[in-house]
Protein backbone atom coordinates (compact mmCIF):
# COMPACT_ATOMS: atom_id res chain seq x y z
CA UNK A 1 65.90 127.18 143.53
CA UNK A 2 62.56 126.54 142.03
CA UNK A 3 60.51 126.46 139.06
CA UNK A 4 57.33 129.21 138.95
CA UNK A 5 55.02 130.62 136.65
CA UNK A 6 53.40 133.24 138.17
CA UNK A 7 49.66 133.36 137.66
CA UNK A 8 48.31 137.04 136.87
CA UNK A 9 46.99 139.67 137.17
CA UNK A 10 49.48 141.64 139.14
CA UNK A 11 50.79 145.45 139.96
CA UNK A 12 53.98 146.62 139.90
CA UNK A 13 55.85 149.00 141.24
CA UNK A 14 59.42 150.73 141.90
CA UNK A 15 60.97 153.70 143.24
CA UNK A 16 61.79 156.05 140.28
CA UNK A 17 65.29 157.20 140.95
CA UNK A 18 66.36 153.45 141.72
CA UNK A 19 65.01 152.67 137.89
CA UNK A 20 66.68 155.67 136.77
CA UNK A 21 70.14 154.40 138.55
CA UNK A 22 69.05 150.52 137.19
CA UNK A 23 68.90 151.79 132.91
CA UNK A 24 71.98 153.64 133.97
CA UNK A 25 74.01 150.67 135.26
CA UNK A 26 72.54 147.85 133.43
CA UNK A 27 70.29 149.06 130.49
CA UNK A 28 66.93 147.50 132.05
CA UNK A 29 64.30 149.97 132.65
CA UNK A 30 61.76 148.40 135.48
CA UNK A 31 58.74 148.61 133.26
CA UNK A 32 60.70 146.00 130.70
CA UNK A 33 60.53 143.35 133.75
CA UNK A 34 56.65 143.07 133.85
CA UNK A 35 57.18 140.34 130.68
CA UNK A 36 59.44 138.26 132.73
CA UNK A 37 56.20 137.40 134.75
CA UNK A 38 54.50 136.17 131.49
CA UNK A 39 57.04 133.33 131.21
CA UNK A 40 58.62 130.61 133.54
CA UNK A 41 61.69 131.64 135.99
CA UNK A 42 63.82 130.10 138.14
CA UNK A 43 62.87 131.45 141.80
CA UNK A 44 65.36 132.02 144.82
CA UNK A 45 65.20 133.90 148.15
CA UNK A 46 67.52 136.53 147.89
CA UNK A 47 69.46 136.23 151.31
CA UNK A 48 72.80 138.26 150.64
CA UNK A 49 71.57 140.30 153.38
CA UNK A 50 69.14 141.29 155.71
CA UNK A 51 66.92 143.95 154.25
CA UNK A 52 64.48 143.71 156.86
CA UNK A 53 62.17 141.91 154.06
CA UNK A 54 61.85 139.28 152.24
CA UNK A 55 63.13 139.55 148.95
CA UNK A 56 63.06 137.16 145.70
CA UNK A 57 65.25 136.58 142.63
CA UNK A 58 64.38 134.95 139.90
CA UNK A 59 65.83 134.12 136.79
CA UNK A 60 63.52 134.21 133.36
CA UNK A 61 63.24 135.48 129.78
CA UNK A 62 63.39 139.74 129.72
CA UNK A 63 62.90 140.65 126.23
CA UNK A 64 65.73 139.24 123.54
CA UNK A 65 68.09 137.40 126.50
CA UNK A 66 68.16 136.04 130.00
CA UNK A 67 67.87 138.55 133.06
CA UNK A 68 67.88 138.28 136.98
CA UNK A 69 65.17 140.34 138.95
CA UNK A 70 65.19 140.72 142.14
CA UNK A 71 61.62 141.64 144.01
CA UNK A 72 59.74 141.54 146.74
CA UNK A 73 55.56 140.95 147.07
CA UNK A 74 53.11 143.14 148.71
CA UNK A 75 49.87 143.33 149.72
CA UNK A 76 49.80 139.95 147.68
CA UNK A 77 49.54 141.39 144.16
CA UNK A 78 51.74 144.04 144.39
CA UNK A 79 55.34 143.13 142.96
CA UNK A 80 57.56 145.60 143.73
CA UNK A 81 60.49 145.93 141.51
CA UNK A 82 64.45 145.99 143.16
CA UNK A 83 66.61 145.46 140.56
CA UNK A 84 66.96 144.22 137.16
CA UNK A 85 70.17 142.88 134.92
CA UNK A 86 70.99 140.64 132.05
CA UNK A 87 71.92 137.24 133.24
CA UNK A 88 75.15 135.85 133.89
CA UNK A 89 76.34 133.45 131.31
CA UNK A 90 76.28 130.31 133.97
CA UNK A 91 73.10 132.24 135.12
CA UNK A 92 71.67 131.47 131.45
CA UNK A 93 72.87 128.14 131.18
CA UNK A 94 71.19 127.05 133.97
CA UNK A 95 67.97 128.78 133.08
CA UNK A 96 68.71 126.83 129.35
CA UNK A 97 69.07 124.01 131.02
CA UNK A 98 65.75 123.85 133.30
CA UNK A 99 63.43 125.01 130.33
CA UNK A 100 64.70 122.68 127.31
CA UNK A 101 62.05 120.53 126.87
C-alpha cells in the first residue's frame, strides 16, 4: 500500500447496469467517485482474483466519509470505474492515520 495523488485531467468510465447494481448495494453512484481523484488515497493492487486485468483499490475521501474504489486504467487516462463503497471502519483508520499531518 501506497500513498498517490493522482495528477489530472482524466476520463472516466463504467458500465451502467454495474452502477445501477453499485447505488443499489452500497449507495455510491460511480459519477460520486470522480472527487476521490481530487484528494490523496491509499493505493493497492487488487489481487483477490484474477480478472484477466490489472485492477487497483484505493482508499480516499468520497464526499462526507471514507470509501474504497476499486479501478482499473486505460488507454492511460481513462479510469474505468469497478466498484465503489464506504470504507470499513479499520479501512478509515488507517486512511486517518496516513493523512494526519
Amino acid at each position: 500500500m501506497y500513498r498517490c495523488k493522482y495528477d489530472g485531467p482524466f476520463f472516466f468510465e463504467w458500465d451502467h447496469q454495474k452502477n445501477q447494481a453499485n447505488i443499489r448495494k452500497h449507495g455510491i453512484d460511480f459519477k460520486s467517485v470522480e472527487e476521490m481523484f481530487r484528494y490523496p488515497m491509499l493505493v493497492m493492487p487488487d489481487t483477490r482474483e484474477d480478472y484477466g486485468e490489472e485492477r487497483t483499490a484505493s482508499i480516499g475521501w468520497l464526499r462526507e466519509h471514507v470509501g474504497v474504489v476499486v479501478y482499473t486504467e486505460r488507454r492511460g487516462d481513462v479510469i474505468r470505474v469497478i466498484s465503489a463503497r464506504k470504507a470499513t471502519r479499520e479501512e478509515s483508520r488507517i486512511y486517518a492515520k496516513t493523512f494526519q499531518n
